[in-house]
Protein backbone atom coordinates (compact mmCIF):
# COMPACT_ATOMS: atom_id res chain seq x y z
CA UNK A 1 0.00 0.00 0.00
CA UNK A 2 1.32 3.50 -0.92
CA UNK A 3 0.83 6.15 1.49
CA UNK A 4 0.90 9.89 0.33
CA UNK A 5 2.61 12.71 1.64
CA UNK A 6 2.35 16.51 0.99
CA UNK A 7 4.03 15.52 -2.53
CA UNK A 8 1.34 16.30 -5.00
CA UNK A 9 2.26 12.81 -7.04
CA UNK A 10 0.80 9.25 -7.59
CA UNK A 11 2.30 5.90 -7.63
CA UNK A 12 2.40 4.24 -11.10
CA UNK A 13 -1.77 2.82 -11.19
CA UNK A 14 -0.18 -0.06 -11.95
CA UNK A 15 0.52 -0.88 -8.48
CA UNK A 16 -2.55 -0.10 -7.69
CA UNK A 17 -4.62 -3.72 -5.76
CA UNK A 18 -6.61 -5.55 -7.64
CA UNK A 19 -9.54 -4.02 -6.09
CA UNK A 20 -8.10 -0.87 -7.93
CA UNK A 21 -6.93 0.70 -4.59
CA UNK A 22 -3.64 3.05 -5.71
CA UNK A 23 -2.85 4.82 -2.72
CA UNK A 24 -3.96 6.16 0.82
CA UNK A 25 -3.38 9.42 2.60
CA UNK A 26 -2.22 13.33 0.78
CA UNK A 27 -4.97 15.96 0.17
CA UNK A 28 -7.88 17.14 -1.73
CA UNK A 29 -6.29 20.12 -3.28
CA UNK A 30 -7.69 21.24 -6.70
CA UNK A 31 -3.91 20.79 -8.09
CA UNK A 32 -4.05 17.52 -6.20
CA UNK A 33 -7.28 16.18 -7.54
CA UNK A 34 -6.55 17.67 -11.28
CA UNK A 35 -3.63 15.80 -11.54
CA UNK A 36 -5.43 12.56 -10.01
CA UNK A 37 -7.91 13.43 -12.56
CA UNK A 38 -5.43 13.24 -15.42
CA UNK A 39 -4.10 10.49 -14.72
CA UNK A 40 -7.43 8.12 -14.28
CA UNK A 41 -7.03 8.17 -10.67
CA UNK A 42 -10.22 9.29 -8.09
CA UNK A 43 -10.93 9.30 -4.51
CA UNK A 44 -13.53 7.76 -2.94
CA UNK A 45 -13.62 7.03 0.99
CA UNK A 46 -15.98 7.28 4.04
CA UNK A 47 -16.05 9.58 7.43
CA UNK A 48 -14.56 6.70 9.48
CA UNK A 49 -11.73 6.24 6.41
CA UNK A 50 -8.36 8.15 5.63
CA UNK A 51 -8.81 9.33 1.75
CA UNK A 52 -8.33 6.31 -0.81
CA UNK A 53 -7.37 6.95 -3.94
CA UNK A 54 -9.10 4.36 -6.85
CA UNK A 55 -8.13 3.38 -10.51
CA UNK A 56 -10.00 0.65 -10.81
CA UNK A 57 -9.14 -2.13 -13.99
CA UNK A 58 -12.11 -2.61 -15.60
CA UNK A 59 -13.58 0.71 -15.91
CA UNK A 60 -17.24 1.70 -16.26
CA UNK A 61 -17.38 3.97 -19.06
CA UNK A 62 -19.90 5.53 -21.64
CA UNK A 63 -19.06 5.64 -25.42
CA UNK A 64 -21.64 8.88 -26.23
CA UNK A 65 -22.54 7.71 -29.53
CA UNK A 66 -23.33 3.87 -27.53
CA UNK A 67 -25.97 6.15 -25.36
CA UNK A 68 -29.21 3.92 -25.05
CA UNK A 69 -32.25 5.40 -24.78
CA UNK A 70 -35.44 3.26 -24.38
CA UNK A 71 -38.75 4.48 -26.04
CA UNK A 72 -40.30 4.83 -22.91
CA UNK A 73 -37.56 7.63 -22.26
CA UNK A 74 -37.95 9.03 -25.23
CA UNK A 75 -41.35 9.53 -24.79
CA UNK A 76 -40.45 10.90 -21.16
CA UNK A 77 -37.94 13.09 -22.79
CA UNK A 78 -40.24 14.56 -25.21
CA UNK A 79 -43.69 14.89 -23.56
CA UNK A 80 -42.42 16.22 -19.68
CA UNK A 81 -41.99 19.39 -18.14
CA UNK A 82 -38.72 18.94 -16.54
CA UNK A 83 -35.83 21.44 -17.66
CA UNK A 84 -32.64 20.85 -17.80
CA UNK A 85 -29.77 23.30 -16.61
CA UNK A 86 -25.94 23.37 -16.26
CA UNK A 87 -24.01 25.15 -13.34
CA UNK A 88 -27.22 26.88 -12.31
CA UNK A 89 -26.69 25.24 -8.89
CA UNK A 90 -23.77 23.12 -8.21
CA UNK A 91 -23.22 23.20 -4.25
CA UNK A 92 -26.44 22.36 -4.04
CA UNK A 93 -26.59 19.18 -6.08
CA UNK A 94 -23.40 18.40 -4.28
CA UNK A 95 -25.48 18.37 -1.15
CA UNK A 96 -28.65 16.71 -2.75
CA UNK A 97 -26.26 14.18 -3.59
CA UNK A 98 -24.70 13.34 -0.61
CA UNK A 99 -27.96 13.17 1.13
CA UNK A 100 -29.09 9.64 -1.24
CA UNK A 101 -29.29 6.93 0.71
CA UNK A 102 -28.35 4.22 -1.81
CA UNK A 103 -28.67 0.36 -1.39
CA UNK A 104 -25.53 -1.26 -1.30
CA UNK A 105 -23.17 1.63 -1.66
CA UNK A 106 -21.86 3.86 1.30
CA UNK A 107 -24.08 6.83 2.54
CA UNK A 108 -21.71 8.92 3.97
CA UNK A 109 -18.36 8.81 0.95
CA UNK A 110 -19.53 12.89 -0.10
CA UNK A 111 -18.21 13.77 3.13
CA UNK A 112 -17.78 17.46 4.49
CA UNK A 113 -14.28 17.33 3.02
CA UNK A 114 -15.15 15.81 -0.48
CA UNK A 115 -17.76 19.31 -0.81
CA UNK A 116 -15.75 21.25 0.10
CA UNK A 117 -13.14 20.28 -2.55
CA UNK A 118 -15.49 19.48 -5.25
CA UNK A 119 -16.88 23.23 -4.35
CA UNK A 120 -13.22 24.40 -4.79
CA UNK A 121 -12.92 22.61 -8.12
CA UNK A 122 -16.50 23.89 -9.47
CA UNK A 123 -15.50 27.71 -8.78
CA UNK A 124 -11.94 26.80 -10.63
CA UNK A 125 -13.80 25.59 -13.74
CA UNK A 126 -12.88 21.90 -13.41
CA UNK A 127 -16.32 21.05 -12.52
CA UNK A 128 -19.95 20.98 -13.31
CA UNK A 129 -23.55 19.97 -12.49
CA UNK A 130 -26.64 19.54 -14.19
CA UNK A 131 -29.54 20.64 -12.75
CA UNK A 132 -33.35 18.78 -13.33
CA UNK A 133 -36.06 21.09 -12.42
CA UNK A 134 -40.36 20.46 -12.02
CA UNK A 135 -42.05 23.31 -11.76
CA UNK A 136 -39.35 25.18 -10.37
CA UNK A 137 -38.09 23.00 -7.64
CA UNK A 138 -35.00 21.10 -8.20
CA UNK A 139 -35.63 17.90 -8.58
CA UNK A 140 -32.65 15.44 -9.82
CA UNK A 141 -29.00 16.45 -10.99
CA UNK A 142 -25.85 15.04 -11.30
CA UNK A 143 -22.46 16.98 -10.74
CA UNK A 144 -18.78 15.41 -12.12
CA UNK A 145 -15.64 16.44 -13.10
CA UNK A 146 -14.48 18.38 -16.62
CA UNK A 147 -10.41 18.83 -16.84
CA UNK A 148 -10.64 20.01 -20.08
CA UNK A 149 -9.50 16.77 -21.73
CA UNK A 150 -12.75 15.55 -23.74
CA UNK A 151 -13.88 13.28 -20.55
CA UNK A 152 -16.55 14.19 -18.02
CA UNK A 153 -16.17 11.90 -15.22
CA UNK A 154 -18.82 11.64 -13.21
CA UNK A 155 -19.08 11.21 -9.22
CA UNK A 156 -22.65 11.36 -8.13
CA UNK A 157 -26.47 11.53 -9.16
CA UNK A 158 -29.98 12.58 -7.58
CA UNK A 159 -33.18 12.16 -8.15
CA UNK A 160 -36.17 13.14 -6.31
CA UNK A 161 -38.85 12.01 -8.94
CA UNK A 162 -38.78 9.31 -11.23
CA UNK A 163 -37.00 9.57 -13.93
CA UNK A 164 -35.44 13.14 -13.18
CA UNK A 165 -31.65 12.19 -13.01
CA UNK A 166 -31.99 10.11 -16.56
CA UNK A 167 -33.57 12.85 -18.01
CA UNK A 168 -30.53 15.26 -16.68
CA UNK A 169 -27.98 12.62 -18.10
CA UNK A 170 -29.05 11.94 -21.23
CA UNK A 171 -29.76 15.64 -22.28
CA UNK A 172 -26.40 16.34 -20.55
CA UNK A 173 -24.56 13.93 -23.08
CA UNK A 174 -26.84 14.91 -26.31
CA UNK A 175 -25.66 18.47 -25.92
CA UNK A 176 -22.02 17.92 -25.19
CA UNK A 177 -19.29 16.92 -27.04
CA UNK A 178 -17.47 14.44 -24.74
CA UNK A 179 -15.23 11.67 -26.12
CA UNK A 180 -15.78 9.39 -23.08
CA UNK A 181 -17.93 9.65 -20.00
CA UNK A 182 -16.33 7.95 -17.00
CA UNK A 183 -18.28 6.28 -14.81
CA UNK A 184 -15.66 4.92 -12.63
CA UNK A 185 -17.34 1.78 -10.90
CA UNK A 186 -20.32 0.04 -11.89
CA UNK A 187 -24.08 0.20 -11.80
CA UNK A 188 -26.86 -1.01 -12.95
CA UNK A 189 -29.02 2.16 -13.47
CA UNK A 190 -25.80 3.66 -15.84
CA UNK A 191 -25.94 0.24 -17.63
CA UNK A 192 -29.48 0.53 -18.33
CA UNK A 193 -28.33 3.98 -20.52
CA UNK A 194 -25.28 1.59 -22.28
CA UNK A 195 -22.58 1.94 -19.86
CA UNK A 196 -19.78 -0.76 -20.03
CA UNK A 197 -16.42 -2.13 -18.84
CA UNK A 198 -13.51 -1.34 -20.36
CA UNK A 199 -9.53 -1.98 -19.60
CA UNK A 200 -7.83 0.32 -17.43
CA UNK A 201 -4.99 0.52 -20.46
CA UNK A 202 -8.01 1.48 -22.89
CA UNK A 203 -8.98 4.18 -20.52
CA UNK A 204 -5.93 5.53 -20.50
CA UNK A 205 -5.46 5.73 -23.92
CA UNK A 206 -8.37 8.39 -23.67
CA UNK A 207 -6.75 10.62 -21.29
CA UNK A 208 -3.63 11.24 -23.59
């Protein structure tokens, strides 16, 4: 196990176990995180946790032109009244997000810290959320991060009504131009919209 210091560097990812943990320990600095960023690395961690840094081998990833969109969605898509926004409302999204309880995952892994930073990162321009309103309440919204390098990788989603955060996605990717959207670690709701597994070396090849 590699343990950080106040060195803002990573290990090689691949030392990293073959749960994908890299390293433990260092900050969440925006120059920090950016470089994780860059380099296909993420944290992810809990309260009772020191910060764990990930780079997981497969990766969950979705090719935008693979986007799957069922007819009922479509339908959804065209006939409600939801609207979509971008950086209308990011910290909080950040905090609707962290408040999902969510079977089988952690709670409590957007800790106080993890806002905070993300926060830090939005104001810099390496971040962004989409926002899902219903007659003007926020409803559903997801929030990731954008290093300038044709990926938007993705950390967390909300939705307070059905089918709010998959209407904020998908519209999200239709009016972007992302080469890859990274998201990091399986699910089945992601896989549902054609999210897959791909090689960590594959992955990587879309960062340079």
């Amino acid at each position: 196990m590699h343990f950080l210091n106040q060195d803002i560097k990573f290990p090689d990812i691949s030392n990293a176990t073959k749960e994908g943990i890299l390293a433990v320990g260092g900050d969440l600095s925006p120059e920090r995180l950016i470089l994780a960023y860059k380099s296909g690395i993420f944290p992810w961690f809990d309260n009772e946790e020191p910060i764990i840094w990930w780079s997981p081998d497969p990766r969950f990833v979705l090719i935008p032109e693979r986007l799957r969109v069922s007819k009922s969605m479509k339908q959804v898509l065209r006939n409600s009244n939801f609207k979509v926004t971008v950086n209308k409302s990011f910290e909080t999204v950040i905090e609707e997000c962290s408040k999902m309880k969510r079977p089988g995952q952690r709670g409590t892994w957007i800790t106080q810290s993890m806002k905070e930073a993300y926060i830090k990162l939005y104001t810099l321009g390496f971040a962004k959320s989409v926002e899902v309103w219903l007659n003007n309440e926020l409803v559903g919204g997801l929030y990731g991060v954008d290093i300038d390098n044709g990926i938007f990788c993705g950390e967390s989603m909300f939705s307070k009504v059905s089918n709010a955060s998959k209407v904020g996605f998908i519209t999200f990717i239709q009016n972007s131009n992302y080469k890859l959207i990274d998201c990091q670690v399986y699910t089945n709701h992601l896989e549902s919209l054609g999210a897959e597994d791909i090689s960590r070396e594959e992955f990587l090849k879309y960062l340079n």
